[in-house]
N, C-alpha and C. Protein backbone atom coordinates (compact mmCIF):
# COMPACT_ATOMS: atom_id res chain seq x y z
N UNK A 1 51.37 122.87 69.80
CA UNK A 1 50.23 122.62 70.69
C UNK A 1 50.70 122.57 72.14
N UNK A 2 52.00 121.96 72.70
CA UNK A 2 52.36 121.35 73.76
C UNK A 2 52.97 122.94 74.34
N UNK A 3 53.39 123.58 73.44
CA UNK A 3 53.95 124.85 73.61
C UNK A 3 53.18 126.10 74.31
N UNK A 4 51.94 126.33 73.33
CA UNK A 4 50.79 127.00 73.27
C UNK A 4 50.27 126.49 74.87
N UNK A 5 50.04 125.44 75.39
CA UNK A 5 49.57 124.61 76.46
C UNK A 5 49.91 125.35 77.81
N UNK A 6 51.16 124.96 77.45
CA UNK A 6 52.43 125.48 78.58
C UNK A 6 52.51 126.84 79.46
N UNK A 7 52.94 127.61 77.84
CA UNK A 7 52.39 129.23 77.48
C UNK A 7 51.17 129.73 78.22
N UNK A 8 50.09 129.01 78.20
CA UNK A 8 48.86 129.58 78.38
C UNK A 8 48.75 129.30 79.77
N UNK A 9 49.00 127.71 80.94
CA UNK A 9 49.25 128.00 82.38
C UNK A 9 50.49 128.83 82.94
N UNK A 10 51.25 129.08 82.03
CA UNK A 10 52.45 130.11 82.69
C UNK A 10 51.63 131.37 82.82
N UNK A 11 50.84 131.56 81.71
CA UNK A 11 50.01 133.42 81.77
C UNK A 11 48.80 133.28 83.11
N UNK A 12 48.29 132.63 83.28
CA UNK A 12 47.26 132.03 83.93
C UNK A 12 47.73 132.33 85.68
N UNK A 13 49.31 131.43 85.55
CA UNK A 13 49.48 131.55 86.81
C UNK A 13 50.17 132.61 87.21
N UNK A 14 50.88 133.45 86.25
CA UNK A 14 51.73 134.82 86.79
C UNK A 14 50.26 135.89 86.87
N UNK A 15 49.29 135.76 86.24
CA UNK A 15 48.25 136.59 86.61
C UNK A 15 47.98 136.29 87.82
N UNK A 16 47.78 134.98 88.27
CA UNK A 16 47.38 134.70 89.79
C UNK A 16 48.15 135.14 90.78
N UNK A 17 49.47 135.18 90.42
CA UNK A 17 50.53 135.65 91.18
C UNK A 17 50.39 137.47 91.72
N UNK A 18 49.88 137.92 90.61
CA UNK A 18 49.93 139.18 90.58
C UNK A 18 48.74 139.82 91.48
N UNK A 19 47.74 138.98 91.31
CA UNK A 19 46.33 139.28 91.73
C UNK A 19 46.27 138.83 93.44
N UNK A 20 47.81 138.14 93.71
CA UNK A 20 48.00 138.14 95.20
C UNK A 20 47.69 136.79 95.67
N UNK A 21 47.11 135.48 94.51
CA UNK A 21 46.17 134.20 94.99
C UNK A 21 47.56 132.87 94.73
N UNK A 22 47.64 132.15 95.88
CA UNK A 22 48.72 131.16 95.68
C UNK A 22 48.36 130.40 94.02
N UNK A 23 49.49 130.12 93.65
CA UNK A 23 49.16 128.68 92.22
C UNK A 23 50.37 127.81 92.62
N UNK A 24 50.30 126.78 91.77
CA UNK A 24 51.49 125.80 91.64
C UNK A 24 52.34 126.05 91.30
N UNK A 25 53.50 125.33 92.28
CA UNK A 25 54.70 125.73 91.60
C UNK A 25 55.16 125.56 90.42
N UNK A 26 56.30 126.30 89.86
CA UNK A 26 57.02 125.92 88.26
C UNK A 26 57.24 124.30 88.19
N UNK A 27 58.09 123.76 89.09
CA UNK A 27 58.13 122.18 89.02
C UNK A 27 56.76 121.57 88.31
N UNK A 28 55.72 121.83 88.75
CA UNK A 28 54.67 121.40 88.37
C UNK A 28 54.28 121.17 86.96
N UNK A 29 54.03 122.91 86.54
CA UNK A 29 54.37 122.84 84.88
C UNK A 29 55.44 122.17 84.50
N UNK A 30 56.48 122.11 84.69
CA UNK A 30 57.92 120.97 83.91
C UNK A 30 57.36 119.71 84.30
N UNK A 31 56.66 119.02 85.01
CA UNK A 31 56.40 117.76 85.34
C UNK A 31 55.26 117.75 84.01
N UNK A 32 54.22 118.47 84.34
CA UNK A 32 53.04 118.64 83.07
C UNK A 32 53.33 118.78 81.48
N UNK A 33 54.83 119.93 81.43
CA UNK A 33 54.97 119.47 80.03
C UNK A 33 55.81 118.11 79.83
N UNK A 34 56.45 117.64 81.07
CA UNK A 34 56.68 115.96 80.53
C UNK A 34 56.15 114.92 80.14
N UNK A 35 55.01 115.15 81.26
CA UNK A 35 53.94 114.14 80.78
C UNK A 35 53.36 114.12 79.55
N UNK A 36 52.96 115.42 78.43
CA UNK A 36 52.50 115.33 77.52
C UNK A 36 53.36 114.91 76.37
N UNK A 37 54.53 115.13 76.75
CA UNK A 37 56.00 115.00 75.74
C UNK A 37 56.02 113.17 75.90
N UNK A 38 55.96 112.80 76.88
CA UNK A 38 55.64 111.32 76.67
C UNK A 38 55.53 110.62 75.73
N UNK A 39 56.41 109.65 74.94
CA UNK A 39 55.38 108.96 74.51
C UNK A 39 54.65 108.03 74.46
N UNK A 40 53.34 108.58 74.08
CA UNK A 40 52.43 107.56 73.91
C UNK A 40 52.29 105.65 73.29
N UNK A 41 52.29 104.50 74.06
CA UNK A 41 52.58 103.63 73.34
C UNK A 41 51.06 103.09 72.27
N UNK A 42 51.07 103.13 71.21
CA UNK A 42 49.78 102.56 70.87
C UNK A 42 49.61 101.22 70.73
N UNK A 43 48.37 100.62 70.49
CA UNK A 43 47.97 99.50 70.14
C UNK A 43 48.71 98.25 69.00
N UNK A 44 49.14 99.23 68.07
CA UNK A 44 50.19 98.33 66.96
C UNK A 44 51.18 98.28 67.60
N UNK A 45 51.67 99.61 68.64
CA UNK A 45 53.03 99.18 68.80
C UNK A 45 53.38 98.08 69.82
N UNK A 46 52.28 97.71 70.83
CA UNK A 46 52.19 96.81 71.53
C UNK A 46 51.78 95.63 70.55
N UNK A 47 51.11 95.21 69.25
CA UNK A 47 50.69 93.93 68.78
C UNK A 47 52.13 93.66 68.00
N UNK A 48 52.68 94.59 67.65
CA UNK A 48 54.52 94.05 67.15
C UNK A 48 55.51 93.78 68.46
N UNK A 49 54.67 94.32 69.28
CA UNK A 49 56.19 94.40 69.92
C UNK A 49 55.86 92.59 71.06
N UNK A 50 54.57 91.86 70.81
CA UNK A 50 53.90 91.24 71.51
C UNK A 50 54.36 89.71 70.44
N UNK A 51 53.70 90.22 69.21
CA UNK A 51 53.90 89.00 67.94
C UNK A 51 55.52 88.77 67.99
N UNK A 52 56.56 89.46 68.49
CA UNK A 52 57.81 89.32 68.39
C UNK A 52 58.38 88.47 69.53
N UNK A 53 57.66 88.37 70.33
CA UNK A 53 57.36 87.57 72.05
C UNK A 53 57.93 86.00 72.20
N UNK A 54 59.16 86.18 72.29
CA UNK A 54 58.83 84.56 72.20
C UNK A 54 59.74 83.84 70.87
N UNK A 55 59.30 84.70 69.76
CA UNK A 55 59.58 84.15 68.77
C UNK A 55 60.81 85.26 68.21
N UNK A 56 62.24 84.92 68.17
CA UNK A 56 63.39 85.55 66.99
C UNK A 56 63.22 85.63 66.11
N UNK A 57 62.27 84.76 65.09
CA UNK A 57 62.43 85.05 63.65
C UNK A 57 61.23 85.69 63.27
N UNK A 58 60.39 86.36 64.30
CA UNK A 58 59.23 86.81 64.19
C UNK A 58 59.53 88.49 63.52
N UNK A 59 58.92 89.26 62.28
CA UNK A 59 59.43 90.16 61.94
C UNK A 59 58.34 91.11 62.73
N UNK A 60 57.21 91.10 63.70
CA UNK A 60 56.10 92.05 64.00
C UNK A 60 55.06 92.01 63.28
N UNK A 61 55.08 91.55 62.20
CA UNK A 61 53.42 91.91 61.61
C UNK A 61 52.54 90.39 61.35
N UNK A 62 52.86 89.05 61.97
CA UNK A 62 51.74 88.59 62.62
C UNK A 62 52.20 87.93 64.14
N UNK A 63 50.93 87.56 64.57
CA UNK A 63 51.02 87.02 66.25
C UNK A 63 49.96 85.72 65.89
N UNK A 64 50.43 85.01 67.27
CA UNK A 64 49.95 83.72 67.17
C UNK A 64 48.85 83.76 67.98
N UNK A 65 48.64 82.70 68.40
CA UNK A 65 47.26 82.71 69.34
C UNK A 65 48.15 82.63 70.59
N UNK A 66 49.12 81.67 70.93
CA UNK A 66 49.68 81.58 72.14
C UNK A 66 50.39 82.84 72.56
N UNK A 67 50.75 83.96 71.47
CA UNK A 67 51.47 85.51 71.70
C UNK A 67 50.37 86.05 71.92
N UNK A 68 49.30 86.08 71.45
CA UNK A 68 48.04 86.97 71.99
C UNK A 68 47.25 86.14 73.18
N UNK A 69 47.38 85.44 73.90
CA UNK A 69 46.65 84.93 75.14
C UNK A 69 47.62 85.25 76.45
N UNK A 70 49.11 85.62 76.01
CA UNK A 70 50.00 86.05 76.72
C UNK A 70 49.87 87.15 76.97
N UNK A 71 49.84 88.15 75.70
CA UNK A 71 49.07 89.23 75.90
C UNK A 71 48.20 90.14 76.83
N UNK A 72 47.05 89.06 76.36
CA UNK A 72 45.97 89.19 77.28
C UNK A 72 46.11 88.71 78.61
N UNK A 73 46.86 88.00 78.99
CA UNK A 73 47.11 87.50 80.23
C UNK A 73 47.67 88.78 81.38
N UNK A 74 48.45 89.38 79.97
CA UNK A 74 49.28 90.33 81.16
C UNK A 74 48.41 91.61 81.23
N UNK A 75 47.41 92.20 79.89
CA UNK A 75 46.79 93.05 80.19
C UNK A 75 45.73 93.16 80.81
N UNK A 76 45.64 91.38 81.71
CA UNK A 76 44.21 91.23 82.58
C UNK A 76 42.93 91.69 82.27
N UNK A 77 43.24 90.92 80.81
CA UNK A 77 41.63 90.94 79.73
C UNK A 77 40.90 89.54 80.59
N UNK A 78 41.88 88.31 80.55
CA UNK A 78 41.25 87.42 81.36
C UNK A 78 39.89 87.13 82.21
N UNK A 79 38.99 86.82 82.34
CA UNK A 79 38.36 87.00 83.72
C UNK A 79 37.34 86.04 83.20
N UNK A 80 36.23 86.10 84.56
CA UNK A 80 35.40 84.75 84.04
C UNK A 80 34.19 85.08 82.75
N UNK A 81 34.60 86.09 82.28
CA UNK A 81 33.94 86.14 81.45
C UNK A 81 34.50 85.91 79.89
N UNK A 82 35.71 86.41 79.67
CA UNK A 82 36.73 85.70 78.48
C UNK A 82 37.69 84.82 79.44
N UNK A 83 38.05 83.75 78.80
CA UNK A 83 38.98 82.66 78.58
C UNK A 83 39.37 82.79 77.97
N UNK A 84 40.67 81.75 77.85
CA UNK A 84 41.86 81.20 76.77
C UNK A 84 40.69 80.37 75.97
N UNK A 85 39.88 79.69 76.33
CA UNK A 85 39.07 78.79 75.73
C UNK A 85 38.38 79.80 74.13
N UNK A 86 37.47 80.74 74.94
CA UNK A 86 37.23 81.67 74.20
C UNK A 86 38.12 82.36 72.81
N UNK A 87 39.22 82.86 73.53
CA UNK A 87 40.16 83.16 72.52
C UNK A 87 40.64 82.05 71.45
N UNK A 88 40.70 80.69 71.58
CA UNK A 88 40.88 79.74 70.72
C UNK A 88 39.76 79.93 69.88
N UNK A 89 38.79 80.02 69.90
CA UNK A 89 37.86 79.47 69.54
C UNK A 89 37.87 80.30 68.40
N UNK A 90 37.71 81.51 69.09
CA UNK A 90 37.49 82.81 67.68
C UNK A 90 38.74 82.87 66.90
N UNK A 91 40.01 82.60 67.40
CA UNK A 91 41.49 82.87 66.69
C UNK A 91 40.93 81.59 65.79
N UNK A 92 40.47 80.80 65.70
CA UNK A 92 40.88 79.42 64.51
C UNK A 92 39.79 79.73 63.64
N UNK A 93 38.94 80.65 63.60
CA UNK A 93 38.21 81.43 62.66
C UNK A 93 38.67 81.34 61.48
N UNK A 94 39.60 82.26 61.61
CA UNK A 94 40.96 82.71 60.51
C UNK A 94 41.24 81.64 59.43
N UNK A 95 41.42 80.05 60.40
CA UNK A 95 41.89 78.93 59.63
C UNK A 95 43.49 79.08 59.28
N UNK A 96 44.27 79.82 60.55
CA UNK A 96 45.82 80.27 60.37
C UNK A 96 46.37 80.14 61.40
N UNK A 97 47.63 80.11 61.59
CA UNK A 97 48.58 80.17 62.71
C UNK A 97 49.16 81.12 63.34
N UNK A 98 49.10 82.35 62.24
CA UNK A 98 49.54 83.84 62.74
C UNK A 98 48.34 84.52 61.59
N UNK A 99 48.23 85.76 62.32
CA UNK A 99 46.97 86.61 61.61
C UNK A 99 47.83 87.72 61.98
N UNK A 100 47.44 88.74 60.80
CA UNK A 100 48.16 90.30 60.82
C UNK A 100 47.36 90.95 61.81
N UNK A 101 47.60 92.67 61.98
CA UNK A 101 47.11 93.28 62.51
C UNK A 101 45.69 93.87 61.98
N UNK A 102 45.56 93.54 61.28
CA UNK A 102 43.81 93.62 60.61
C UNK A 102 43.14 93.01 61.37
N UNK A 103 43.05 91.50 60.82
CA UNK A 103 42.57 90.17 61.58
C UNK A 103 42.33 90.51 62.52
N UNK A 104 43.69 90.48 63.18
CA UNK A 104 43.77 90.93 64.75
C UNK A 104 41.89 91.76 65.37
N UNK A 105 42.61 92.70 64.49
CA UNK A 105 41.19 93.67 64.81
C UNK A 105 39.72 93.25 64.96
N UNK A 106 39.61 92.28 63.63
CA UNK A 106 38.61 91.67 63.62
C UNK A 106 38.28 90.28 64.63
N UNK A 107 39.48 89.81 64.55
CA UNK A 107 38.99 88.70 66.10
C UNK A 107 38.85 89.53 67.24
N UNK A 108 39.41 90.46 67.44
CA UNK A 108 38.73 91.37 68.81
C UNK A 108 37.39 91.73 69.24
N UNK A 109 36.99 92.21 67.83
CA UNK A 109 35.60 92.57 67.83
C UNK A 109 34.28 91.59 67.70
N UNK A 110 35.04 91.00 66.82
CA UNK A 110 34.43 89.31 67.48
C UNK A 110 34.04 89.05 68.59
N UNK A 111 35.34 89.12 69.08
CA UNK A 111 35.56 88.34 70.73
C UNK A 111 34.31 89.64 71.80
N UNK A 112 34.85 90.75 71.50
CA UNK A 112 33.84 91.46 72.38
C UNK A 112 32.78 91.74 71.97
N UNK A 113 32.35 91.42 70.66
CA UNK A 113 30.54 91.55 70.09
C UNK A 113 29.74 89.83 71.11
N UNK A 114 30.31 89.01 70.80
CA UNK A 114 30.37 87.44 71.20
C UNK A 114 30.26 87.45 72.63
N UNK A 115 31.13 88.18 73.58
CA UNK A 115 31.13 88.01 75.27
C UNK A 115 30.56 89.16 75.70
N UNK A 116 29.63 90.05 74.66
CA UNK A 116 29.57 91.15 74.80
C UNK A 116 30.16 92.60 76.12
N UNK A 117 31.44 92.38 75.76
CA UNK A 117 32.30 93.47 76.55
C UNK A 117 32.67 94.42 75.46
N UNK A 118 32.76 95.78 76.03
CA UNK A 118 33.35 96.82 75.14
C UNK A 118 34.67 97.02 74.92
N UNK A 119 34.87 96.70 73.11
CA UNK A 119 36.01 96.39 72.71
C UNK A 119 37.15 97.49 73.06
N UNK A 120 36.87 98.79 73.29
CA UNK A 120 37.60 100.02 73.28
C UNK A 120 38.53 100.41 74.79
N UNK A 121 37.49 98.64 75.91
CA UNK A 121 37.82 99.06 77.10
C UNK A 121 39.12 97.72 77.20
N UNK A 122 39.04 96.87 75.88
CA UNK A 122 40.01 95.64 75.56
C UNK A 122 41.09 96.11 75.14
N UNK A 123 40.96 96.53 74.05
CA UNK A 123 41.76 97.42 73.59
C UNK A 123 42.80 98.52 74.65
N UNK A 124 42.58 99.18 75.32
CA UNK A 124 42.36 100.26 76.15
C UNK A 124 43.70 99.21 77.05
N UNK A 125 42.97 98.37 77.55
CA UNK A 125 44.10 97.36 78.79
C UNK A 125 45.44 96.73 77.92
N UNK A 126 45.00 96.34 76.85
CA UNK A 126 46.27 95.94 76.13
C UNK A 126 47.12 96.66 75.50
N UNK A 127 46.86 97.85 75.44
CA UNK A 127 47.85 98.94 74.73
C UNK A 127 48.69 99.79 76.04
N UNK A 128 47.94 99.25 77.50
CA UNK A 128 48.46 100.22 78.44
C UNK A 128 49.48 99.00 79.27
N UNK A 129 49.51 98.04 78.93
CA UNK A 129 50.04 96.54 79.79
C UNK A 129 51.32 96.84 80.06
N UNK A 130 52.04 97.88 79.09
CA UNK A 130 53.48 97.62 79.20
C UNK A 130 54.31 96.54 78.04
N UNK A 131 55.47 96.21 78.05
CA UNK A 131 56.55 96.02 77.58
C UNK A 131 56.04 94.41 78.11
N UNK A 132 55.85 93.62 76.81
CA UNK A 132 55.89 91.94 77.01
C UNK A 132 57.15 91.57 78.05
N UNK A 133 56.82 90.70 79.30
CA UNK A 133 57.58 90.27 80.01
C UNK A 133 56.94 88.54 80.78
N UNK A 134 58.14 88.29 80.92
CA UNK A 134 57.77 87.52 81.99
C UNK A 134 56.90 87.37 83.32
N UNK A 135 55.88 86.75 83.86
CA UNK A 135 55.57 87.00 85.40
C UNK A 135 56.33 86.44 86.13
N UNK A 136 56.86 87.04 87.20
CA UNK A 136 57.78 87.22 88.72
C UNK A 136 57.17 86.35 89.71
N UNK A 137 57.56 85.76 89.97
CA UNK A 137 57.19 84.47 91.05
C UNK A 137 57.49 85.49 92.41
N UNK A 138 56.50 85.77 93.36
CA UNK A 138 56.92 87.15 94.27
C UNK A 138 57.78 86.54 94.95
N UNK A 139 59.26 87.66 95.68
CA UNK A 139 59.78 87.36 96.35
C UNK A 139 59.63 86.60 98.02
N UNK A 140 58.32 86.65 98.38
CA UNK A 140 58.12 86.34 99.88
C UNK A 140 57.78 84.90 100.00
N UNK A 141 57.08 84.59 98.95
CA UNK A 141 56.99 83.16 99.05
C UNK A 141 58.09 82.38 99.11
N UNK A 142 59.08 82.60 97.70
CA UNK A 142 60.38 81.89 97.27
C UNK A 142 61.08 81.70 98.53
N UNK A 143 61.38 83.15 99.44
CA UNK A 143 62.23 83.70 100.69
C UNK A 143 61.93 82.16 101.80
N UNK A 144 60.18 82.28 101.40
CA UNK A 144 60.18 81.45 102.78
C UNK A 144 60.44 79.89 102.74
N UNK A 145 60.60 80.14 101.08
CA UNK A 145 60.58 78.29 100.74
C UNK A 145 61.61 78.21 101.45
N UNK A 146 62.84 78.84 100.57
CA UNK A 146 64.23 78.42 100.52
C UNK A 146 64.57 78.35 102.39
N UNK A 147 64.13 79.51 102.95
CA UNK A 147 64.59 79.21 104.48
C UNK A 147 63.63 77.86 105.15
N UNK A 148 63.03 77.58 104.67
CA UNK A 148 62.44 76.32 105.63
C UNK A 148 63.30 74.94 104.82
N UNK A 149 63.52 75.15 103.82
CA UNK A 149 64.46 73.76 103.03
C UNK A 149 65.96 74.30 103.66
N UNK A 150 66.46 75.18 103.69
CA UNK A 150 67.61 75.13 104.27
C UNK A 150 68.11 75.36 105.91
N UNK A 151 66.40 75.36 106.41
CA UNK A 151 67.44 75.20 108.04
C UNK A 151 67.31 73.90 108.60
N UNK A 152 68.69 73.16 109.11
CA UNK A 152 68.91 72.53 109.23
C UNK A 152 68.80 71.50 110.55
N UNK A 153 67.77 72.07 111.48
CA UNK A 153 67.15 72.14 112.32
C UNK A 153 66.03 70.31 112.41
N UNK A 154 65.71 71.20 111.04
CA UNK A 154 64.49 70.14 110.48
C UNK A 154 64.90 68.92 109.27
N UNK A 155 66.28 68.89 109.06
CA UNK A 155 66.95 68.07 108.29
C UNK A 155 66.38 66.51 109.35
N UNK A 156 66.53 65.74 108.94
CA UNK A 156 66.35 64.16 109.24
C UNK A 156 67.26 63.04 108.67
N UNK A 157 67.38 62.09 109.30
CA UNK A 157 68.18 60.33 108.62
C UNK A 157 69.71 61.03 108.76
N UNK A 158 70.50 60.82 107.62
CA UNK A 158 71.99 60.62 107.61
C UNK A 158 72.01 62.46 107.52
N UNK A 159 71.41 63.24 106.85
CA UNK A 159 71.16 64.49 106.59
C UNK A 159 71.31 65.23 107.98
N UNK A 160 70.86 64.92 109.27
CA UNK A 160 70.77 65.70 110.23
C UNK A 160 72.43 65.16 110.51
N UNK A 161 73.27 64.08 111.01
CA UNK A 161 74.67 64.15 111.21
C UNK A 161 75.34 65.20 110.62
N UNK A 162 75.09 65.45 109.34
CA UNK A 162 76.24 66.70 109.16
C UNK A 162 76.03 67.85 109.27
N UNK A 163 75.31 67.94 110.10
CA UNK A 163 75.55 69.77 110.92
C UNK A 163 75.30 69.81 112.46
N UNK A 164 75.68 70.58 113.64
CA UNK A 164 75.82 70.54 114.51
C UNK A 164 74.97 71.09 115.02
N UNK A 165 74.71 71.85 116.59
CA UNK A 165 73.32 72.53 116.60
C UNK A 165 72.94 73.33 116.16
N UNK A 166 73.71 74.27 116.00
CA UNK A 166 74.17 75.70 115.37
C UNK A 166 73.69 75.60 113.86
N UNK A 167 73.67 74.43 113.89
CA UNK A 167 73.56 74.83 111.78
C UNK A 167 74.71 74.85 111.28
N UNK A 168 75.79 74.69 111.82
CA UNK A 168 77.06 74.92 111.11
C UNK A 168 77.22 73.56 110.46
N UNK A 169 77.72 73.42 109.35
CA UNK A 169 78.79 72.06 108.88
C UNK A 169 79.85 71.32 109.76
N UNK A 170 79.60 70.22 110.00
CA UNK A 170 80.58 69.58 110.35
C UNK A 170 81.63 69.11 109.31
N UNK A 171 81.44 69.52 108.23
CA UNK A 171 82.86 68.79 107.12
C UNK A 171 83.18 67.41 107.16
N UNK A 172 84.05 67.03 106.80
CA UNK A 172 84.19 65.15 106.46
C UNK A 172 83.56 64.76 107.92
N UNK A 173 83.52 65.10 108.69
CA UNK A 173 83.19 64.27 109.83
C UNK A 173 81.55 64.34 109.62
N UNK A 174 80.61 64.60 108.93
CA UNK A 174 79.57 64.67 108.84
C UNK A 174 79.11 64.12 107.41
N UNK A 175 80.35 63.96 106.51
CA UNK A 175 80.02 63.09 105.33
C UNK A 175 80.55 61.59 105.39
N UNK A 176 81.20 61.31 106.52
CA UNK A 176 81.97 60.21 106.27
C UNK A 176 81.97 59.12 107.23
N UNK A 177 81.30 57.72 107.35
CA UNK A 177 81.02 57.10 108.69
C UNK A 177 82.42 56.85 109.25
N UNK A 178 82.68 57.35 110.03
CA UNK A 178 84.05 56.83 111.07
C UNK A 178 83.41 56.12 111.71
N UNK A 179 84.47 54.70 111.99
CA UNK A 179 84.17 53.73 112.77
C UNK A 179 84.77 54.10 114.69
N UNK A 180 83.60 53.71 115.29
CA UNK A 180 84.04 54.08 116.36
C UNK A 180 84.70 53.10 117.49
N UNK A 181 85.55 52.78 117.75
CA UNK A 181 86.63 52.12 118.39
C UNK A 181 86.41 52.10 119.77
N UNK A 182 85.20 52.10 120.16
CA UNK A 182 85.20 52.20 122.08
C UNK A 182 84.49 50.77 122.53
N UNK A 183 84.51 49.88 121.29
CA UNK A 183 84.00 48.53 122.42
C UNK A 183 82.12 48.89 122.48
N UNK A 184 81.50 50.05 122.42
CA UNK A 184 80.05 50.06 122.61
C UNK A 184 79.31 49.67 121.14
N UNK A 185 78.54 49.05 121.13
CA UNK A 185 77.51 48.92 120.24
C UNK A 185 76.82 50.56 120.43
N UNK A 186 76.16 50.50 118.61
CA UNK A 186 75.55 52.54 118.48
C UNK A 186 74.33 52.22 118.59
N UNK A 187 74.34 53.62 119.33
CA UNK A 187 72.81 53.92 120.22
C UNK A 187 73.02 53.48 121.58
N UNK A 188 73.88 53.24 122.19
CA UNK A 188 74.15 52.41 123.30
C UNK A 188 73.83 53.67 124.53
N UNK A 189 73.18 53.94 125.04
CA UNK A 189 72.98 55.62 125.90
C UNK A 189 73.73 55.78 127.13
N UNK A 190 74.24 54.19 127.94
CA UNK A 190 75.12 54.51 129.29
C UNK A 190 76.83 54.36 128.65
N UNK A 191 77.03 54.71 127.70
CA UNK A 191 78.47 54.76 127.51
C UNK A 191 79.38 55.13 128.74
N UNK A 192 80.32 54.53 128.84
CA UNK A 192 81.36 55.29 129.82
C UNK A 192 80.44 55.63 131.43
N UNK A 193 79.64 54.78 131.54
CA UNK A 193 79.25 55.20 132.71
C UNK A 193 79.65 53.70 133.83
N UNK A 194 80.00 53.26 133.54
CA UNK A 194 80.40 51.46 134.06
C UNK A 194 81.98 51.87 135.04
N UNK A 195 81.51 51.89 136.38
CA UNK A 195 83.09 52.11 136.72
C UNK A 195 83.82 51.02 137.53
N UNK A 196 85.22 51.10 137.60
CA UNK A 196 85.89 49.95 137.33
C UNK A 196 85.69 49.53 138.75
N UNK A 197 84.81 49.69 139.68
CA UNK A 197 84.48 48.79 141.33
C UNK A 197 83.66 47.14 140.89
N UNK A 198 83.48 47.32 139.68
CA UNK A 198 82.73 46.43 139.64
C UNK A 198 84.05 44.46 138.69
């Protein structure tokens, strides 16, 4: 089929060629027969590869409610029209803790006969979500935490002594009270200003 496909815009476009009218380049077709060579991930292969989420001793053929709300979380089934609330409700149907991929099917259709959304467009988001993962805390926020906790600018109490203006470390002299030997009580602001006429 993928062959025949191929075959048939190669004839298509060397006729165009011939007839004097620009077509796409060859790259194009090799990009086109990649895409079809693809493969496709389906729906089971995302509910095994989802029920396995989490859980090591999970063999793929059932999922929990907390593996399928994860799920759905990432295939941004979510919205104010289904909840997690929702999804409990219909998953304890069952009267189980893990349900196969049947079930499965049937709490779906449930769920979208019930919130009336079209199941094919549920379906459709969760088979295209990708590879179960973690969500990424974005980098720009984290960036800006960490630089406002670490400049030292804005440090305060015993914390601001050990660094200098610069931000640099002062080392033991900034961890360690040395006693100071000049006769002034601390905080004293005319130090060394008393001269000996008096």
């Amino acid at each position: 089929m993928l062959i025949s496909v191929v075959a048939h815009r190669a004839n298509s476009m060397t006729e165009e060629t011939a007839n004097g009218s620009t077509s796409a380049p060859v790259e194009e077709l090799g990009q086109l027969a990649l895409e079809e060579t693809a493969p496709k991930v389906t729906f089971s292969d995302q509910f095994k590869a989802f029920s396995k989420f989490g859980d090591t001793k999970s063999d793929g053929r059932q999922i929990t409610l907390s593996q399928s709300d994860k799920w759905m979380k990432q295939a941004k089934v979510f919205d104010k029209q289904i909840t997690t609330t929702d999804t409990g409700i219909h998953f304890k149907k069952f009267k189980a803790m893990k349900i196969t991929l049947p079930d499965y099917n049937k709490f779906l259709e449930d769920l979208a006969k019930t919130k009336k959304v079209e199941l094919a467009q549920i379906k459709q988001k969760m088979a295209s979500c990708g590879a179960p993962g973690v969500l990424q805390v974005s980098a720009g926020k984290a960036a800006a935490a960490v630089d406002r906790l670490t400049d030292p600018s804005k440090y305060t109490g015993s914390h601001k002594e050990r660094f200098d203006a610069t931000g640099k470390g002062k080392g033991i002299a900034g961890r360690r009270n040395l006693v100071d030997d000049s006769g002034y009580v601390s905080g004293y602001q005319h130090k060394d200003t008393y001269d000996g006429a008096h």
